[in-house]
N, C-alpha and C. Protein backbone atom coordinates (compact mmCIF):
# COMPACT_ATOMS: atom_id res chain seq x y z
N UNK A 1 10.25 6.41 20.48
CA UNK A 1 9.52 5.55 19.55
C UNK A 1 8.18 5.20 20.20
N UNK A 2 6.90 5.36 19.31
CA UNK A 2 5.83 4.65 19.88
C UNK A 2 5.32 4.04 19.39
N UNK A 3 5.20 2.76 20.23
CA UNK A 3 4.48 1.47 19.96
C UNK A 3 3.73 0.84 21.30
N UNK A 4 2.73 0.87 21.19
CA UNK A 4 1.88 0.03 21.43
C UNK A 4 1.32 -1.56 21.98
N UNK A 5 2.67 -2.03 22.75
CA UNK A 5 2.71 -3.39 22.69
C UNK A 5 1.10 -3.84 23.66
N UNK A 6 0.51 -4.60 23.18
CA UNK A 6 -0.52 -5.70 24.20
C UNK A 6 0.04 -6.21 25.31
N UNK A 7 -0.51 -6.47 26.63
CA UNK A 7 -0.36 -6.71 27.76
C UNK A 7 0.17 -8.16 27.13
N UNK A 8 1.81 -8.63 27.81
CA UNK A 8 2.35 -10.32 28.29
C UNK A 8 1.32 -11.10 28.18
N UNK A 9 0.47 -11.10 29.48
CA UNK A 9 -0.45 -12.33 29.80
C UNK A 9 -1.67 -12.23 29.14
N UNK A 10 -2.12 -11.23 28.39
CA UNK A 10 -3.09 -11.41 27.62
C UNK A 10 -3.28 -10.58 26.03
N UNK A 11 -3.16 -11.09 25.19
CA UNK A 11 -3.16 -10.95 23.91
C UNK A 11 -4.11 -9.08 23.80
N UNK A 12 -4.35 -8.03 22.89
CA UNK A 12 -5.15 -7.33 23.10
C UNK A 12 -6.13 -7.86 22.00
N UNK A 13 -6.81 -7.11 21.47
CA UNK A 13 -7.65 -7.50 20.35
C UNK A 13 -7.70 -6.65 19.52
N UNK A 14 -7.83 -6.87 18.11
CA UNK A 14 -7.56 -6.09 17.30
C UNK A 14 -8.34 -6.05 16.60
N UNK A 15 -9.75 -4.90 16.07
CA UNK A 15 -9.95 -4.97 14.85
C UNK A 15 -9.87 -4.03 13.35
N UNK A 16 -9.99 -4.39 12.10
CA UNK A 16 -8.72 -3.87 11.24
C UNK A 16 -10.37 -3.72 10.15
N UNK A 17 -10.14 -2.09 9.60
CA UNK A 17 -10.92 -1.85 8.59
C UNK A 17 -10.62 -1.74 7.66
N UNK A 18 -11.33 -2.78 6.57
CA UNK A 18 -10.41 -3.02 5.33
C UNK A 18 -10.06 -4.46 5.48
N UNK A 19 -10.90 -4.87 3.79
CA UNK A 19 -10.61 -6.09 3.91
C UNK A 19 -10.04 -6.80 2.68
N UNK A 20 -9.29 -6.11 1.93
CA UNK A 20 -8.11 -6.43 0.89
C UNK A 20 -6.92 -7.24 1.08
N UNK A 21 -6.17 -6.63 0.21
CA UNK A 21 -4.45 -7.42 0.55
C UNK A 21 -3.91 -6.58 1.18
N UNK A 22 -4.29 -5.16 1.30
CA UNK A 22 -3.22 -4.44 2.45
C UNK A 22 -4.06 -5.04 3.58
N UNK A 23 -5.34 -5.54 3.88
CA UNK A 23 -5.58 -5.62 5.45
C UNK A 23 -4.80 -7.05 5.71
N UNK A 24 -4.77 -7.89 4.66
CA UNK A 24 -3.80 -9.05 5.22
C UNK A 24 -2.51 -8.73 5.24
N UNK A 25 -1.69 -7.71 4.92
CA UNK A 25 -0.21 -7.37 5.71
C UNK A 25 -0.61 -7.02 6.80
N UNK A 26 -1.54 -6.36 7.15
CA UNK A 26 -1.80 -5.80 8.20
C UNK A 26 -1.75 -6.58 9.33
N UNK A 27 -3.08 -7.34 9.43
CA UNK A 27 -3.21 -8.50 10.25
C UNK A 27 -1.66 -9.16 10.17
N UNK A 28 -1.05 -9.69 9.33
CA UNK A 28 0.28 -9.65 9.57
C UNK A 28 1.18 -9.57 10.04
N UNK A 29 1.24 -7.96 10.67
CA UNK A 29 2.15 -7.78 11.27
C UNK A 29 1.68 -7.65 12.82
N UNK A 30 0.42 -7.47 12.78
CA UNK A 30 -0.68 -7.20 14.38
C UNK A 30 -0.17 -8.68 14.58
N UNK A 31 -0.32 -9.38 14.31
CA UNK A 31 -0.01 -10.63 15.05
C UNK A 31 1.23 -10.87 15.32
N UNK A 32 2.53 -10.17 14.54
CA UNK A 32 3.97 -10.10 15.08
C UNK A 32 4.18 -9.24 16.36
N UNK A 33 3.23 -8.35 16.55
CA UNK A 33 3.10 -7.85 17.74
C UNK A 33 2.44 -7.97 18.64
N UNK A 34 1.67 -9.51 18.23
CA UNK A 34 1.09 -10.03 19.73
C UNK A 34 -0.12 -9.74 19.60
N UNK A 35 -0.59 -9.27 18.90
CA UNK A 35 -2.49 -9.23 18.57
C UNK A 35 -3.30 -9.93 18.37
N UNK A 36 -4.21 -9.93 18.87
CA UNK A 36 -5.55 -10.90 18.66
C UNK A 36 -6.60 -10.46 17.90
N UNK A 37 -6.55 -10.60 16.30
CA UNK A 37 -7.12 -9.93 15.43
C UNK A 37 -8.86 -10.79 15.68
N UNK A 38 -9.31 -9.57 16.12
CA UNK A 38 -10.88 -9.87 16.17
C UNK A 38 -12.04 -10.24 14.86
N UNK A 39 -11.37 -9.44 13.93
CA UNK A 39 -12.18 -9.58 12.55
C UNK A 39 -11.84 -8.27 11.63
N UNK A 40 -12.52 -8.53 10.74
CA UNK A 40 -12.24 -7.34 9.87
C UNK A 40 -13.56 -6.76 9.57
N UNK A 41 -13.99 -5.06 8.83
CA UNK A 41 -14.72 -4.59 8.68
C UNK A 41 -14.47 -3.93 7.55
N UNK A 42 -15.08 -4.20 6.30
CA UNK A 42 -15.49 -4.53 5.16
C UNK A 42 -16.90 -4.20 4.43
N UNK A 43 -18.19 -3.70 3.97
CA UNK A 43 -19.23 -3.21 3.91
C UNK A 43 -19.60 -4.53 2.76
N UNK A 44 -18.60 -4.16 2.29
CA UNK A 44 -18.63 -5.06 0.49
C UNK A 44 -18.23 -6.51 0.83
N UNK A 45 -17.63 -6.94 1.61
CA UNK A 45 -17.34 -8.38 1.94
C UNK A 45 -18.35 -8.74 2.88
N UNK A 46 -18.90 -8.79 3.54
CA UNK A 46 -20.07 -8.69 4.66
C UNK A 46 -20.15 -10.62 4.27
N UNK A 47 -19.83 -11.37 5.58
CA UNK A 47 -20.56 -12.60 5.53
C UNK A 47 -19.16 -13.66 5.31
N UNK A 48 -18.02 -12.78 4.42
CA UNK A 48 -16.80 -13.66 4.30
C UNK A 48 -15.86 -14.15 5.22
N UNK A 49 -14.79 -14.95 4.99
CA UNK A 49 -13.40 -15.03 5.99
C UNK A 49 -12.65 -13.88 5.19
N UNK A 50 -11.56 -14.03 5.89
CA UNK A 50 -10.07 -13.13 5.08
C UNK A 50 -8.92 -14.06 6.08
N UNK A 51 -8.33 -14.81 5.48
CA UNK A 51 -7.05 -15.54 5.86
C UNK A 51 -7.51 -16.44 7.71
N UNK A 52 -8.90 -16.76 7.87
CA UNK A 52 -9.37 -17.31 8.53
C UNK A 52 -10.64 -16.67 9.83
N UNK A 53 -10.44 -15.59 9.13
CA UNK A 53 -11.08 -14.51 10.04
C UNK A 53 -11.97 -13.77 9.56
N UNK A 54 -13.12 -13.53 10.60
CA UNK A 54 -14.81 -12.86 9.91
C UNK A 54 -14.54 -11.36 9.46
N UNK A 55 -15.38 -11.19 8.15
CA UNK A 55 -15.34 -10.51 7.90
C UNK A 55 -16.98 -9.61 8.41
N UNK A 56 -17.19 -8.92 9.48
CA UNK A 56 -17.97 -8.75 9.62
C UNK A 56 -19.06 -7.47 9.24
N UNK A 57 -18.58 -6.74 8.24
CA UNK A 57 -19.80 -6.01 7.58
C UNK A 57 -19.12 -4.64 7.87
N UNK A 58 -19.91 -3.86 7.83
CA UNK A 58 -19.35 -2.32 7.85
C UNK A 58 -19.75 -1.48 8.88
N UNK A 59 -19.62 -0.39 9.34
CA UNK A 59 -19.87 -0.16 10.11
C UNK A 59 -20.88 -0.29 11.20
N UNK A 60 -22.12 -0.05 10.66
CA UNK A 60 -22.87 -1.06 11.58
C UNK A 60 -22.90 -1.87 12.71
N UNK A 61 -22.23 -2.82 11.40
CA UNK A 61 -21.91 -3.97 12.49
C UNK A 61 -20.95 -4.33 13.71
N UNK A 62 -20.19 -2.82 13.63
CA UNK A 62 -19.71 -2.91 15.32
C UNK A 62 -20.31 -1.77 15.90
N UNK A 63 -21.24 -1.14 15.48
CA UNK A 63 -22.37 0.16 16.13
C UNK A 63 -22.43 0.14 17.76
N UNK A 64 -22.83 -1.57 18.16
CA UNK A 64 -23.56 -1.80 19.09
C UNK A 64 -22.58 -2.48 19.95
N UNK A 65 -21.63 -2.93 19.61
CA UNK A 65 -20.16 -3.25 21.11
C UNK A 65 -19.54 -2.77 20.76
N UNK A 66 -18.88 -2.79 22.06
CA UNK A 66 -17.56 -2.04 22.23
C UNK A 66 -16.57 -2.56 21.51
N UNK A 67 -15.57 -1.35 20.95
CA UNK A 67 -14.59 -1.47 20.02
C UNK A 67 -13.00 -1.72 20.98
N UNK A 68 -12.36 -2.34 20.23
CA UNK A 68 -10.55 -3.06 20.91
C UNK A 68 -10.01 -1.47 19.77
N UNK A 69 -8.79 -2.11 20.03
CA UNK A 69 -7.67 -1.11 19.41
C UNK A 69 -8.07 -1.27 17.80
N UNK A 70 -7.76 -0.51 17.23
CA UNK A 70 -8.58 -0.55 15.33
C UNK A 70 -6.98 -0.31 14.75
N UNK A 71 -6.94 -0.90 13.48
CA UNK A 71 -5.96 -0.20 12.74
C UNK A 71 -7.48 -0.06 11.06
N UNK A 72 -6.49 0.78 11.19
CA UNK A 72 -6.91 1.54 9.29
C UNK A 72 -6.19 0.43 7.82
N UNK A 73 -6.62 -0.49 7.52
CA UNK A 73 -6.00 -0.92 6.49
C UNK A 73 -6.42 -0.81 5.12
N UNK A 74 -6.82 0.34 4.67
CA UNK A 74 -6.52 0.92 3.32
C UNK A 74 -5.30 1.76 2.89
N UNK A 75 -5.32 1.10 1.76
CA UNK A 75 -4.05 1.76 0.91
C UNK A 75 -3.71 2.96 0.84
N UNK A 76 -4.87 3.67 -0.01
CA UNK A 76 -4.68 4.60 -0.65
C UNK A 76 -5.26 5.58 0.67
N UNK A 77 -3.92 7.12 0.41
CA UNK A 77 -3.87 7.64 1.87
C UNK A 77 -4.85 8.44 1.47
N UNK A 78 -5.37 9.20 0.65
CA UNK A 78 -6.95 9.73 1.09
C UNK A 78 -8.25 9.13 1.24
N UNK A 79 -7.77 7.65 0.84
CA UNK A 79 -9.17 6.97 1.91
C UNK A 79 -8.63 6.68 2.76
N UNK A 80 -7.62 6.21 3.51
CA UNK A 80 -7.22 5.86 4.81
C UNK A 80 -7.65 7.17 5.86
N UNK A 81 -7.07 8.66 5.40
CA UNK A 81 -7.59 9.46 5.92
C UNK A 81 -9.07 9.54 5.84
N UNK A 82 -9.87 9.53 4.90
CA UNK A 82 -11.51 9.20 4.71
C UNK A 82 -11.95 8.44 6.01
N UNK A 83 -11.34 7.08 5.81
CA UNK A 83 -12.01 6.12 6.84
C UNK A 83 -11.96 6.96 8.06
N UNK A 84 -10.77 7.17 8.40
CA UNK A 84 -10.54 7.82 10.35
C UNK A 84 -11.26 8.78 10.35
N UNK A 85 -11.63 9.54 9.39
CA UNK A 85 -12.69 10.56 9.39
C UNK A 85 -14.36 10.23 10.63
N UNK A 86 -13.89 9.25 9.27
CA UNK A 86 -15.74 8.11 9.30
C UNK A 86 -16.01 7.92 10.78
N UNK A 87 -14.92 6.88 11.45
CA UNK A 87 -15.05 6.21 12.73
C UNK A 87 -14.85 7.40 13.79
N UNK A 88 -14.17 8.38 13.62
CA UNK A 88 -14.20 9.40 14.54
C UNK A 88 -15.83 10.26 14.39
N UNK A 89 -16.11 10.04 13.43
CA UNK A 89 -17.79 11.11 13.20
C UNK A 89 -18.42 9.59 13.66
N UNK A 90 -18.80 8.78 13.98
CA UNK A 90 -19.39 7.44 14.10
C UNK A 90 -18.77 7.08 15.75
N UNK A 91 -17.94 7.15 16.06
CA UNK A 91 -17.81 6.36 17.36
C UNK A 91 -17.19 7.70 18.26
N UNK A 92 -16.86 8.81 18.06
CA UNK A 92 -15.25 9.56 18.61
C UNK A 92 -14.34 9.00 18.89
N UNK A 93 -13.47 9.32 19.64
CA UNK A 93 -12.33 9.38 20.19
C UNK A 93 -11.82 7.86 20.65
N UNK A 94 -10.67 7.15 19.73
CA UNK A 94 -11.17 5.43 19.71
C UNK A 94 -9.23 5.39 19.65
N UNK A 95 -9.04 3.97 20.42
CA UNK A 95 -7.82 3.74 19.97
C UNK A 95 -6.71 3.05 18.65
N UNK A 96 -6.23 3.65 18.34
CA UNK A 96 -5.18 2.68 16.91
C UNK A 96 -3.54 2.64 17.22
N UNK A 97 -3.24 1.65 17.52
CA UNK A 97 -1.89 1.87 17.98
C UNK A 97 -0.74 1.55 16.70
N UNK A 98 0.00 2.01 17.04
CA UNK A 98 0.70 1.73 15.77
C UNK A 98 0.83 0.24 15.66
N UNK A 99 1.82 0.03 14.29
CA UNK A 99 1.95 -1.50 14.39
C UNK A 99 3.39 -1.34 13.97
N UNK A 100 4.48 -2.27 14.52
CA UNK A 100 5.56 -2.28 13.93
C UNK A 100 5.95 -3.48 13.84
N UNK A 101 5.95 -3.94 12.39
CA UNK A 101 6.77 -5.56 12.52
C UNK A 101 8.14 -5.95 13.10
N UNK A 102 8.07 -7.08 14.05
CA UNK A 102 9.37 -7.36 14.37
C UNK A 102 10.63 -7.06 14.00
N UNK A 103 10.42 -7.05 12.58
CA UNK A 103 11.65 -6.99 11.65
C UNK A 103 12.50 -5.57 11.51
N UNK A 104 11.16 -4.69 11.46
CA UNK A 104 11.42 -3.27 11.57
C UNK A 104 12.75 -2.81 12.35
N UNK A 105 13.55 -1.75 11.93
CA UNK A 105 14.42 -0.80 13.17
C UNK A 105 13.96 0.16 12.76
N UNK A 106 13.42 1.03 14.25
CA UNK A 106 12.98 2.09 14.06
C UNK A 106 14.10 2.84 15.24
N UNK A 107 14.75 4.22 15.16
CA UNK A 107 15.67 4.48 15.60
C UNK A 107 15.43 4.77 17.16
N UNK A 108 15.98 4.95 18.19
CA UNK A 108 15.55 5.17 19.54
C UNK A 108 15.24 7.08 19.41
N UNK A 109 15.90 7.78 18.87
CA UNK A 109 15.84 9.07 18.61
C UNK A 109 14.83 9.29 17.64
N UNK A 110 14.06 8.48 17.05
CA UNK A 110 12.68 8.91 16.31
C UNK A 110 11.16 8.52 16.90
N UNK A 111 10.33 9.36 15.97
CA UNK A 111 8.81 8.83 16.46
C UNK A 111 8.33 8.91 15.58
N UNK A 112 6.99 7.60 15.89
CA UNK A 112 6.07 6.95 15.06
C UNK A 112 4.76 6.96 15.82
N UNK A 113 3.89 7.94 14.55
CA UNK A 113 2.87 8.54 15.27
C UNK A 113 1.43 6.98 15.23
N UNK A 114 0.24 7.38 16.25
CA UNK A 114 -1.21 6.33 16.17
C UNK A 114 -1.30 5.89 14.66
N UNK A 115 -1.52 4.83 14.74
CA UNK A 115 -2.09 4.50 13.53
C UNK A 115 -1.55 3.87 12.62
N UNK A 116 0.02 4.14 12.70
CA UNK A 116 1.37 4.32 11.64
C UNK A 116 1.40 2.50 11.69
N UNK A 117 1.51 2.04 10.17
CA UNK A 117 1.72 0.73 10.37
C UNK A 117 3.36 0.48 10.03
N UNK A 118 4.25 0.03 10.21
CA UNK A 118 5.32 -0.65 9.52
C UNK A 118 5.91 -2.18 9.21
N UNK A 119 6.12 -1.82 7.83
CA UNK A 119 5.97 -3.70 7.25
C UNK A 119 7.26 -4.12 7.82
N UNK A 120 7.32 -5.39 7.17
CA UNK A 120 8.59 -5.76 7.53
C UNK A 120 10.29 -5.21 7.03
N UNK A 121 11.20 -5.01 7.40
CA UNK A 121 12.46 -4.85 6.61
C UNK A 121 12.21 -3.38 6.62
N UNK A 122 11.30 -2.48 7.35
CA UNK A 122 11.30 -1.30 7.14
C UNK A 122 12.31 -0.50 8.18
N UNK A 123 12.98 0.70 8.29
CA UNK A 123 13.97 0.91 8.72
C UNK A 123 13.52 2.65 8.98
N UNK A 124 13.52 3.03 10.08
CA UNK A 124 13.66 4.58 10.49
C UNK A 124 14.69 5.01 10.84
N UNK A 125 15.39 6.17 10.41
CA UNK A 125 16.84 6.81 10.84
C UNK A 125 16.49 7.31 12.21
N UNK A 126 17.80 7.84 12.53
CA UNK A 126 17.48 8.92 13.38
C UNK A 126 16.98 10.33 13.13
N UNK A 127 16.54 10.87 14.24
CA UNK A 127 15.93 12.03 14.24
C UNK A 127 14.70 12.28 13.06
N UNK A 128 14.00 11.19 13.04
CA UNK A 128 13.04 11.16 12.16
C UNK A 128 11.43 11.36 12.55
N UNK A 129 11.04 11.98 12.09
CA UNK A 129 9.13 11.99 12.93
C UNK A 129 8.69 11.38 11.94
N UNK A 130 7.89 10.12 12.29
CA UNK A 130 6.73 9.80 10.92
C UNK A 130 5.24 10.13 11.76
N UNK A 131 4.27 10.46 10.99
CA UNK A 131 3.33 10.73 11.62
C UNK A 131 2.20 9.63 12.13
N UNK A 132 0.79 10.43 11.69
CA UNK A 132 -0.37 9.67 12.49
C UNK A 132 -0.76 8.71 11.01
N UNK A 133 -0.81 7.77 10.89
CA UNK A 133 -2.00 7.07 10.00
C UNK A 133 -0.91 6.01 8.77
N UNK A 134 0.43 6.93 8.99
CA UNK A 134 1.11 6.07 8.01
C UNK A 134 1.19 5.08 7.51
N UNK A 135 1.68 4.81 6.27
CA UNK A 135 2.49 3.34 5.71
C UNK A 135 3.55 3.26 5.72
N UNK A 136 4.47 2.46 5.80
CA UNK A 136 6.04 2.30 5.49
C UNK A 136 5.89 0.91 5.19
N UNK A 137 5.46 0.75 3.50
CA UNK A 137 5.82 -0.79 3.21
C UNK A 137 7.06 -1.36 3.15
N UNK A 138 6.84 -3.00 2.83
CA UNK A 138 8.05 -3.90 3.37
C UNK A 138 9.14 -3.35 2.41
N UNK A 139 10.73 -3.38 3.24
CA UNK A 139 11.63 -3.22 3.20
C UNK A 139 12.00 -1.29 2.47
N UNK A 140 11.06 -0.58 3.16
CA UNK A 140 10.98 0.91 2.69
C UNK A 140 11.74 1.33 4.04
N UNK A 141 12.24 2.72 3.71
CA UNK A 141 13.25 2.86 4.91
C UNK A 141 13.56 4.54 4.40
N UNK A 142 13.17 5.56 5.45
CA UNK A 142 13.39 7.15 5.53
C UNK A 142 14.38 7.14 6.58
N UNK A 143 16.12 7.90 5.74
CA UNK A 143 17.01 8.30 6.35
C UNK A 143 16.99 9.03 7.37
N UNK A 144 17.69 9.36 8.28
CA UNK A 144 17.66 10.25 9.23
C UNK A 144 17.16 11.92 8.78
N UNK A 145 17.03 12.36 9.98
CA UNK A 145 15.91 13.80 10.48
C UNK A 145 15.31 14.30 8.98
N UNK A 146 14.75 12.95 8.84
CA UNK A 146 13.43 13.13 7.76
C UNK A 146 11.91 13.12 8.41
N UNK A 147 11.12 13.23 7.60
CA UNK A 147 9.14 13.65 8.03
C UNK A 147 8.67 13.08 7.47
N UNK A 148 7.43 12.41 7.44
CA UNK A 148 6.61 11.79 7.29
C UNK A 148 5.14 12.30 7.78
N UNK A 149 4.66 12.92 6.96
CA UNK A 149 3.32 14.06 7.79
C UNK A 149 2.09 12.92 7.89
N UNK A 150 1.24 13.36 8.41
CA UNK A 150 0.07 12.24 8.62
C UNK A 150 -0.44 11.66 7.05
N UNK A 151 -0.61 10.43 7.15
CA UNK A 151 -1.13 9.81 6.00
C UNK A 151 -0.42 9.88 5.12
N UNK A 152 0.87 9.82 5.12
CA UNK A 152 2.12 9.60 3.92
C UNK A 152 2.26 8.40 3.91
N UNK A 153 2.74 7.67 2.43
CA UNK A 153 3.45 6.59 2.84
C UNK A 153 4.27 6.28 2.20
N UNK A 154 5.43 5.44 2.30
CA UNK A 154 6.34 4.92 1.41
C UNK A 154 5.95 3.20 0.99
N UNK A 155 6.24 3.46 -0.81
CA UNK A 155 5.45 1.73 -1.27
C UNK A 155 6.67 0.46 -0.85
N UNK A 156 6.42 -0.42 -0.76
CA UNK A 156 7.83 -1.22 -0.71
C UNK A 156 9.02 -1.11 -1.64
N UNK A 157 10.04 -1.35 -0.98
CA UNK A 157 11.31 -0.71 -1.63
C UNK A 157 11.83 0.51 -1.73
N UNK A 158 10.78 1.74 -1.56
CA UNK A 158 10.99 2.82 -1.29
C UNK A 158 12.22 3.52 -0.36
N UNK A 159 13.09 4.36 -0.84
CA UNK A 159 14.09 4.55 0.08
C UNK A 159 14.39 6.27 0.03
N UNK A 160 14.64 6.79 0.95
CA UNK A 160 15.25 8.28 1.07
C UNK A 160 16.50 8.42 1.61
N UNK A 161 16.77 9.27 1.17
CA UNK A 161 17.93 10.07 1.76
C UNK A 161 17.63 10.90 2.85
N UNK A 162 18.60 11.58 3.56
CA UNK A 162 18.41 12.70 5.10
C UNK A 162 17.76 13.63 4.59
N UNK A 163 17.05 14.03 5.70
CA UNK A 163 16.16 15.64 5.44
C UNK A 163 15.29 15.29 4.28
N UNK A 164 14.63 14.43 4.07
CA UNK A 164 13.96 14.43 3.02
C UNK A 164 12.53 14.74 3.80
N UNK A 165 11.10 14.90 3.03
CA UNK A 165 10.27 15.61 3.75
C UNK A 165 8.89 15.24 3.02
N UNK A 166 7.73 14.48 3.35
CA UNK A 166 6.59 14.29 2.77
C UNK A 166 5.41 14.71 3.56
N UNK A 167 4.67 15.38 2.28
CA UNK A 167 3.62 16.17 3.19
C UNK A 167 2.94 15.52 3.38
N UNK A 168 1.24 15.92 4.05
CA UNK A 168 0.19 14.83 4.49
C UNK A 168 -0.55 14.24 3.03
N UNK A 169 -1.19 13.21 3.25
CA UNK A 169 -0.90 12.06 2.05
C UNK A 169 -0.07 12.17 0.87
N UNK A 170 1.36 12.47 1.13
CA UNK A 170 2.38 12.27 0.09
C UNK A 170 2.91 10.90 0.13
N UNK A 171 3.21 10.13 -1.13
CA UNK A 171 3.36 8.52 -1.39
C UNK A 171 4.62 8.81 -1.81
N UNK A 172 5.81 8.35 -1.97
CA UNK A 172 6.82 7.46 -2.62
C UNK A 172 6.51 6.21 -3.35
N UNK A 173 6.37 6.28 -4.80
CA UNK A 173 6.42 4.56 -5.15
C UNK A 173 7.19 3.48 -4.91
N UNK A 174 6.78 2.68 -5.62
CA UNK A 174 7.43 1.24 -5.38
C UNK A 174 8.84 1.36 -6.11
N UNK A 175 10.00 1.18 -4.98
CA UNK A 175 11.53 0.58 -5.49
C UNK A 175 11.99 2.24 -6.11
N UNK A 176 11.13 3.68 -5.64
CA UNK A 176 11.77 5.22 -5.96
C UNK A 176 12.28 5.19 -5.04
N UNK A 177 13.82 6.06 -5.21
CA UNK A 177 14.85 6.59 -4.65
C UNK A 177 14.80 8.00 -4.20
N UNK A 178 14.48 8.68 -3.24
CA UNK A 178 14.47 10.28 -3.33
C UNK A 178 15.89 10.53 -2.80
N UNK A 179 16.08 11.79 -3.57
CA UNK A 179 17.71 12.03 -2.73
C UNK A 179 17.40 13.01 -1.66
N UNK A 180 18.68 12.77 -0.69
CA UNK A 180 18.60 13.69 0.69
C UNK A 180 18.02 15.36 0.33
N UNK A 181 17.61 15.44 1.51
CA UNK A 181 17.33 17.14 1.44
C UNK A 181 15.83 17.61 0.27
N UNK A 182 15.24 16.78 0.03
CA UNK A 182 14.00 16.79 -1.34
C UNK A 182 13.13 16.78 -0.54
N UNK A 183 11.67 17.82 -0.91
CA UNK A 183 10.55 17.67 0.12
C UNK A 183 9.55 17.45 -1.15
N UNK A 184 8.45 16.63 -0.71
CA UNK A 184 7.45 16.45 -1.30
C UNK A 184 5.87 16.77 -1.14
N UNK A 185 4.90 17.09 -1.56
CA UNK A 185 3.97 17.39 -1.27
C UNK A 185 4.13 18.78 -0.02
């Protein structure tokens, strides 16, 4: 399993692009894992808070310091993939660690690739790979030696069966059932 935890004695810092209602799950769960959410980056909000925290403009506006660990908090997985595009042509080679809420079980026999956020109540089988950039909203859960290709995600409530299989930005909706052995995208 990979995760990302911040150093005990000092919080890391976090900042999160995207400044909607998925970036407040986000921030969310970064702080169940001990994060020190720095601000958010936003183009269109420029000047606001978001749940107490600056929203500080778009790219630009972190041009000129140095960047903490980033998560991706857009929804929709071909802009999520878009954005990482962006910041990799704009900064290179930058860190995003996953995020996994407390609540989460993710299996000791699976992996969860950079980037990958998971909400709360979310659940990984065994022998499962999820990839780089993912979603797994709250209480969504992929059965054992299932896939998850980069930029897939499952909506909350979402559930699979074994061997099930989603390609790169393939979604599951909200409260769909896939049965075992079904590949998508």
């Amino acid at each position: 399993m990979a995760q990302d935890p911040p150093a005990p004695d000092r919080p890391e810092r976090l900042l999160i692009f995207g400044a909607g209602g998925h970036a407040v799950s986000v921030a969310s769960v970064a702080l169940s894992c001990g994060y020190e959410i720095s601000g958010f980056i936003d183009a269109n909000r420029a000047g606001t808070t978001l749940c107490g925290y600056p929203v500080l403009g778009g790219l630009d506006a972190v041009a000129t310091r140095p960047l903490p660990a980033l998560a991706i908090a857009v929804g929709d997985n071909a802009g999520r993939q878009r954005v990482h595009g962006e910041l990799l042509e704009a900064f290179g080679p930058l860190h995003f660690p996953c995020l996994i809420h407390t609540s989460a079980v993710v299996s000791s026999f699976s992996t969860v690739g950079e980037g990958t956020v998971l909400m709360p109540g979310v659940v990984v089988g065994a022998n499962t790979r999820v990839g780089r950039f993912c979603i797994l909203n709250t209480r969504s859960s992929i059965d054992h030696d299932g896939t998850l290709a980069d930029f897939a995600s499952l909506a909350p409530g979402a559930v699979t069966g074994g061997h099930v299989h989603l390609g790169e930005r393939a979604a599951v909706s909200i409260g769909a059932t896939v049965k075992h052995g079904v590949t998508i995208g």
